[in-house]
Protein backbone atom coordinates (compact mmCIF):
# COMPACT_ATOMS: atom_id res chain seq x y z
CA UNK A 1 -31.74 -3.99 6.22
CA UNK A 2 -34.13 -4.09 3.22
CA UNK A 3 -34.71 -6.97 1.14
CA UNK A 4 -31.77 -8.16 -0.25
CA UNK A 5 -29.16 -8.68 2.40
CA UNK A 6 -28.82 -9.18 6.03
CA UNK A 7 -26.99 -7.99 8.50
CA UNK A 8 -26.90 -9.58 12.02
CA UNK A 9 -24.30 -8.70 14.86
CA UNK A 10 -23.92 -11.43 17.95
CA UNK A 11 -21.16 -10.70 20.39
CA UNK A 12 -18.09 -9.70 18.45
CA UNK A 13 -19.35 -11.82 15.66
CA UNK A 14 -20.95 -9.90 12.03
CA UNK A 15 -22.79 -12.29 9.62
CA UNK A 16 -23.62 -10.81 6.47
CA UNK A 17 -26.15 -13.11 4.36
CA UNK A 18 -26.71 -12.09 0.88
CA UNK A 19 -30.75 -12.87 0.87
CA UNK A 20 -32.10 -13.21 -2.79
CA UNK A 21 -32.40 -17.26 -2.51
CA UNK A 22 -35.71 -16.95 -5.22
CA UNK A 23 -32.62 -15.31 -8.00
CA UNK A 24 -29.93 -17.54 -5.96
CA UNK A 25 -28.59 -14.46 -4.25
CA UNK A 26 -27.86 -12.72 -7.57
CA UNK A 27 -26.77 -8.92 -6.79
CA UNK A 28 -28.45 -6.49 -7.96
CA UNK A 29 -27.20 -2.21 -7.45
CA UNK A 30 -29.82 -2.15 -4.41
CA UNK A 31 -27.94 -5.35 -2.94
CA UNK A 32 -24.20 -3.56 -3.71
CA UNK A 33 -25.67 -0.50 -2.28
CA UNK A 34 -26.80 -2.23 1.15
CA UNK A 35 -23.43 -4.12 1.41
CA UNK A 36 -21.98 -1.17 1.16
CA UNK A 37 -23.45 0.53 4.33
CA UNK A 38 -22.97 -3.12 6.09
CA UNK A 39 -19.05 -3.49 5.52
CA UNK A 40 -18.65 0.66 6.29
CA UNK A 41 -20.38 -0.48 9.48
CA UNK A 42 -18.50 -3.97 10.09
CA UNK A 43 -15.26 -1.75 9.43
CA UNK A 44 -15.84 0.88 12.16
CA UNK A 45 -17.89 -1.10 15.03
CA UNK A 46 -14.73 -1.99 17.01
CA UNK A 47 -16.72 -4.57 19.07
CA UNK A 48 -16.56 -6.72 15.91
CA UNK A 49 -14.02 -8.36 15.31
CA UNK A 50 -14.97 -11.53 12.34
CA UNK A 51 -17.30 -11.18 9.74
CA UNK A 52 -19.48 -14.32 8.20
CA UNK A 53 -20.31 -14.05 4.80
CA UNK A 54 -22.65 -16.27 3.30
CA UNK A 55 -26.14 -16.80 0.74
CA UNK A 56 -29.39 -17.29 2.17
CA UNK A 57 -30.89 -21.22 0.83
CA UNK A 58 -29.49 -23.89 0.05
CA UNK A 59 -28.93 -23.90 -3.99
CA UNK A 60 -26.05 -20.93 -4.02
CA UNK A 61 -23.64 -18.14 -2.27
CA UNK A 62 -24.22 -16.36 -5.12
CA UNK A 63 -24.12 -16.83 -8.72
CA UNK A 64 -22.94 -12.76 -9.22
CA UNK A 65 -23.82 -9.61 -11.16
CA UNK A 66 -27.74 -10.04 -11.66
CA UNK A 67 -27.81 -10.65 -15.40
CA UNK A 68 -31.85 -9.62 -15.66
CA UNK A 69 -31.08 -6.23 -14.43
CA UNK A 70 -27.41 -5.97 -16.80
CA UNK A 71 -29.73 -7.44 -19.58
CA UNK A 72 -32.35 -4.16 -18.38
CA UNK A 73 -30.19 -1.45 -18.23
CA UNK A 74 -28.37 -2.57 -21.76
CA UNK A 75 -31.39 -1.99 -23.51
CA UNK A 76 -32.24 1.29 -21.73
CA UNK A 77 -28.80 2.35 -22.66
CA UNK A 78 -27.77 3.10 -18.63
CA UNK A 79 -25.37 0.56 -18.42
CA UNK A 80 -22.46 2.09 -19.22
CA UNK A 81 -18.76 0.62 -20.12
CA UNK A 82 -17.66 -2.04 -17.68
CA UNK A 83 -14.10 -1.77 -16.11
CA UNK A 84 -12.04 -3.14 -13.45
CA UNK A 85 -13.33 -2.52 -9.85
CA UNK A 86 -16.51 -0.31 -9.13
CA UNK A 87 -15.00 2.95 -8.68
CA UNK A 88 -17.04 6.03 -9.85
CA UNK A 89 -20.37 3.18 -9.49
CA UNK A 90 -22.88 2.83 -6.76
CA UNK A 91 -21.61 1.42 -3.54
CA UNK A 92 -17.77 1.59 -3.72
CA UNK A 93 -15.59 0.22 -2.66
CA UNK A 94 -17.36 -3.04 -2.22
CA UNK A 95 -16.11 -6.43 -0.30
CA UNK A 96 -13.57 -7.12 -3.19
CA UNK A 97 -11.66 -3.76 -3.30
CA UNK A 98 -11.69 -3.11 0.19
CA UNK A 99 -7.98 -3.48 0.22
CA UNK A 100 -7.38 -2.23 3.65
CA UNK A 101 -9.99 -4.45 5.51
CA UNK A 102 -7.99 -5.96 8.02
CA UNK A 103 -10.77 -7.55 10.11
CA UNK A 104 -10.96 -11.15 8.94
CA UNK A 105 -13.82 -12.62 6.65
CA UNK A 106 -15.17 -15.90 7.16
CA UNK A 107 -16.88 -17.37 3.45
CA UNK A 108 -19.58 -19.67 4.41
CA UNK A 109 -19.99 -21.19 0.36
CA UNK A 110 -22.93 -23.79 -0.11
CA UNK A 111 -23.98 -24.21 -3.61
CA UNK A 112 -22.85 -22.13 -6.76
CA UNK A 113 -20.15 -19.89 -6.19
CA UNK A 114 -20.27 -17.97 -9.51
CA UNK A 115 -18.91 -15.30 -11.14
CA UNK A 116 -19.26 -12.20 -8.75
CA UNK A 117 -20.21 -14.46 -6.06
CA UNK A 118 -16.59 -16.59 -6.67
CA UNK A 119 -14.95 -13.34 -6.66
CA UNK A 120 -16.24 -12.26 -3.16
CA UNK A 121 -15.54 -15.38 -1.93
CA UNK A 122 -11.85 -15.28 -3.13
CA UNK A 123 -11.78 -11.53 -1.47
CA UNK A 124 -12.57 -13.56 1.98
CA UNK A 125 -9.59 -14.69 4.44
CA UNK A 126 -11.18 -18.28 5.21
CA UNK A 127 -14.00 -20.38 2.88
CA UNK A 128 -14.88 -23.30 4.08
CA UNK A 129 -17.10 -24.92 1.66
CA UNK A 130 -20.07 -27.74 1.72
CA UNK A 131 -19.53 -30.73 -0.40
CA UNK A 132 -22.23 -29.29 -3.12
CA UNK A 133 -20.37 -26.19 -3.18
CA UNK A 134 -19.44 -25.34 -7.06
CA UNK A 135 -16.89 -22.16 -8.16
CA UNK A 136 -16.39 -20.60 -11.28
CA UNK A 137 -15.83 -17.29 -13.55
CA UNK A 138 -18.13 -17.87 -16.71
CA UNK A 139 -17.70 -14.19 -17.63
CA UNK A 140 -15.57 -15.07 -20.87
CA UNK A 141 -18.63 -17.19 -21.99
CA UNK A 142 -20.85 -14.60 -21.23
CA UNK A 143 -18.75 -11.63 -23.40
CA UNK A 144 -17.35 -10.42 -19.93
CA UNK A 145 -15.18 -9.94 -17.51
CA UNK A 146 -14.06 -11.27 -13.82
CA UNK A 147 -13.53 -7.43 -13.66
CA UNK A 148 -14.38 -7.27 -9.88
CA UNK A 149 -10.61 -9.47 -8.96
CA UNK A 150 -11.20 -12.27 -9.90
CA UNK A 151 -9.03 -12.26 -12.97
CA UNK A 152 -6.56 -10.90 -10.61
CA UNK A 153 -7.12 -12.87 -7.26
CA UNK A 154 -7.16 -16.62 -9.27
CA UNK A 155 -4.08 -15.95 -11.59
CA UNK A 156 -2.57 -15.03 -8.04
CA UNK A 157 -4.31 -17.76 -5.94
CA UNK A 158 -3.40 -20.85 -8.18
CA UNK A 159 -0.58 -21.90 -10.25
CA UNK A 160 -0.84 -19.92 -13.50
CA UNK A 161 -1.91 -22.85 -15.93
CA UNK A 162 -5.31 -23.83 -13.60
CA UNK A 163 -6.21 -20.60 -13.02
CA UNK A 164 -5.51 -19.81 -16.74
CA UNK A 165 -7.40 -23.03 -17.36
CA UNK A 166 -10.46 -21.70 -15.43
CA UNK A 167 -10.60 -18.34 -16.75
CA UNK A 168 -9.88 -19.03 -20.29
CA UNK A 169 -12.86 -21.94 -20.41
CA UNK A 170 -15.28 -20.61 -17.59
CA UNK A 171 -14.92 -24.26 -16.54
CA UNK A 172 -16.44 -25.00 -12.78
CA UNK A 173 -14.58 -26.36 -9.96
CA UNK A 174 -16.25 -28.82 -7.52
CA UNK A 175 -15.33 -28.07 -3.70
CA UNK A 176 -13.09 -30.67 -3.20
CA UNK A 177 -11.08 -29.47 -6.77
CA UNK A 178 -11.15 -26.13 -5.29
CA UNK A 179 -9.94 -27.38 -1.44
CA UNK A 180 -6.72 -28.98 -3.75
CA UNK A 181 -5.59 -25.92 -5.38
CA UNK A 182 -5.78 -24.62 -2.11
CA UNK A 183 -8.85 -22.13 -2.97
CA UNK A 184 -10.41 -23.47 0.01
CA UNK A 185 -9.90 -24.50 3.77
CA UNK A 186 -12.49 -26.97 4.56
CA UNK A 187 -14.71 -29.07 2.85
CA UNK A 188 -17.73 -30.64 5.03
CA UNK A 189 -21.43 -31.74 4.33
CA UNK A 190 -23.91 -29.38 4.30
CA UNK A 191 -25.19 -30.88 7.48
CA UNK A 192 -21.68 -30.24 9.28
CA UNK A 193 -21.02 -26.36 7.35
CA UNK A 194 -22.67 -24.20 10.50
CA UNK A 195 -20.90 -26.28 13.20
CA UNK A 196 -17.63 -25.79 10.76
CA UNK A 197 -17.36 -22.72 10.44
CA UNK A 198 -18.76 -21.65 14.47
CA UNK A 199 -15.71 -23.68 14.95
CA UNK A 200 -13.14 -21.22 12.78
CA UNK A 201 -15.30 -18.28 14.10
CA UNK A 202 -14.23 -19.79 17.47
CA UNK A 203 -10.63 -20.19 17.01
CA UNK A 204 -10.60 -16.42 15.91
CA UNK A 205 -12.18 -15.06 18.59
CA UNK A 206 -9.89 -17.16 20.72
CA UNK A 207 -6.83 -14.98 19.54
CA UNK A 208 -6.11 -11.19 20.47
CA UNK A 209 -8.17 -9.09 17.24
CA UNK A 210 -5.34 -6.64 16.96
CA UNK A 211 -2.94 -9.54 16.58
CA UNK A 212 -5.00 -11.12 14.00
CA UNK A 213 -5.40 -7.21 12.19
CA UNK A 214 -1.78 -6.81 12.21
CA UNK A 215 -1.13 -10.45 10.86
CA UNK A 216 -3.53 -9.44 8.28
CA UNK A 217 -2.59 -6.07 7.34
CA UNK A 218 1.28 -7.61 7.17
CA UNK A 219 0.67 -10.29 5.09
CA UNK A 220 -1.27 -8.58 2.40
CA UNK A 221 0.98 -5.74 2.48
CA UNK A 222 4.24 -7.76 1.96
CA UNK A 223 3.27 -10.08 -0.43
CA UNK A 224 5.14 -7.46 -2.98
CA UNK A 225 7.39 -6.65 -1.38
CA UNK A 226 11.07 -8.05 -0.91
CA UNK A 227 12.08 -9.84 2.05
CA UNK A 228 14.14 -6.98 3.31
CA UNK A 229 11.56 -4.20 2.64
CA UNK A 230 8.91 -5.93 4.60
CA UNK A 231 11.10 -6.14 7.97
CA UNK A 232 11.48 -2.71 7.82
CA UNK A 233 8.26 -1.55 6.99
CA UNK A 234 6.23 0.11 9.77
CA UNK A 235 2.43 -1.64 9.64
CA UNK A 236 -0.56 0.11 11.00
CA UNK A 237 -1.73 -2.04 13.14
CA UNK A 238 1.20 -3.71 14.06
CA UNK A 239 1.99 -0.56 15.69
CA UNK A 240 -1.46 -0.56 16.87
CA UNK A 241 -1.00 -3.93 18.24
CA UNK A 242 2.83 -3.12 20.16
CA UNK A 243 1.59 -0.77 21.95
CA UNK A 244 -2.04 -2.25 23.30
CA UNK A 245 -2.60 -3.39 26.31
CA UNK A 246 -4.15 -6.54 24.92
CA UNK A 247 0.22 -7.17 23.88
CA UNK A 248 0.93 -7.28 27.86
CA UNK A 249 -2.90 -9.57 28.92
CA UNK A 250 -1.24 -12.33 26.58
CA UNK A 251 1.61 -12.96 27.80
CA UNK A 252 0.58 -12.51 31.43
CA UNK A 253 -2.73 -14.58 30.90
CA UNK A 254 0.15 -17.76 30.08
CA UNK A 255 2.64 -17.28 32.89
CA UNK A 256 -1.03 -16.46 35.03
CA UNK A 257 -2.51 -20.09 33.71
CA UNK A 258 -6.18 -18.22 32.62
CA UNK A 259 -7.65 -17.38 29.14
CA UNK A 260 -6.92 -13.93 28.49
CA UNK A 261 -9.24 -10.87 28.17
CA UNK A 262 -8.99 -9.11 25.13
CA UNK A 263 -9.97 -5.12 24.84
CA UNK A 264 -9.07 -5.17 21.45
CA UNK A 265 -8.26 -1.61 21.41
């Protein structure tokens, strides 16, 4: 990987570091473009099974959209109209509209967690934050828009009047606020976030990765839909999952009194 993000695979384990800490991780179209390639890749190696996504430093995750460059290509007149979502930009889908990633994604969050950088973070499964961790969506101060979910994902996440009261103000949240509203899993010192989240990482890897897919896939899938339609809806990789042999090591590894051996195919 080039400057900008990086991409390191141990065991069955991905971590993805956004690496800008000089322009606290700020992404820029190169950075988008490069995360692209890395979550195509996380997506199809099927010897990984959890991604880790966090910033490089110790000041932020990521503070979002690189402002400098927006700022640049305004004046050059290459901007262009912002919408919802990145489609028909460089480097879609990225993290937050890959709606069909059903390998889980760990948020590793120390620092600001702002704008764009929130809104990948509320796109992960887990976050487990550090005690100096700080969230927000500033876009309405800025003349924006959370435009890549985050309108969406908060309004869903929260009770409608905080997340109203968040998106309407740009007002921050600390970590604890955040671990309240139920935003985030964990809060821990800085000190105690690696040895946190190896310990989530862990308790992944423990379970069978085509169980945890399926659970996935179901429970984004069903969350419109009516009690009735989801039991008879046929998922993916549930039926993925039925029919592995990883369905029969599970059960047999318990009545055998060993850990189990997961193929995860």
């Amino acid at each position: 990987m080039s400057k900008g993000v990086r991409y390191e695979k141990t065991g069955h384990v991905a971590v993805v570091t956004l690496d800008r800490p000089e322009a606290l991780n700020a992404m820029n179209l190169c950075m988008h473009e490069e995360l692209a390639r890395v979550w195509d890749d996380f997506e199809t190696d099927d010897d990984l099974w959890v991604a880790v996504l966090t910033g490089a430093g110790s000041r932020a995750f990521s503070v979002g959209q690189d402002l400098k460059e927006l700022a640049e290509r305004v004046r050059s007149g290459t901007a262009g109209t912002a919408t919802f979502g990145s489609r028909g930009k460089p480097a879609w889908p990225r993290l937050t509209e890959r709606l069909e990633l059903t390998k889980p994604v760990v948020a590793k969050v120390r620092g600001y967690a702002m704008g764009g950088g929130f809104e990948l973070a509320l796109a992960c499964d887990i976050v487990i934050a550090s005690t100096d961790a700080t969230f927000a969506l500033p876009e309405a101060r800025l003349g924006l828009m959370a435009g890549a979910g985050g309108v969406f994902r908060l309004s869903k996440q929260l009770p409608w009047r905080a997340a109203m009261g968040h998106l309407l103000t740009g007002r921050p949240m600390t970590a604890q606020r955040a671990f309240e509203l139920g935003l985030v899993n964990e809060v821990v010192s800085a000190d105690e976030l690696d040895t946190c989240v190896d310990g989530w990482v862990a308790d992944i890897l423990r379970c069978a990765p085509l169980s945890v897919r399926a659970i996935k896939e179901a429970a984004t899938k069903s969350l419109t839909m009516p009690l009735d339609t989801a039991f008879s809806t046929r998922f993916h990789w549930e039926e993925r999952r039925m029919h592995s042999r990883d369905a029969i090591e599970g059960p047999l590894a318990f009545v055998e009194k060993r850990d189990p051996r997961w193929e995860g195919r």
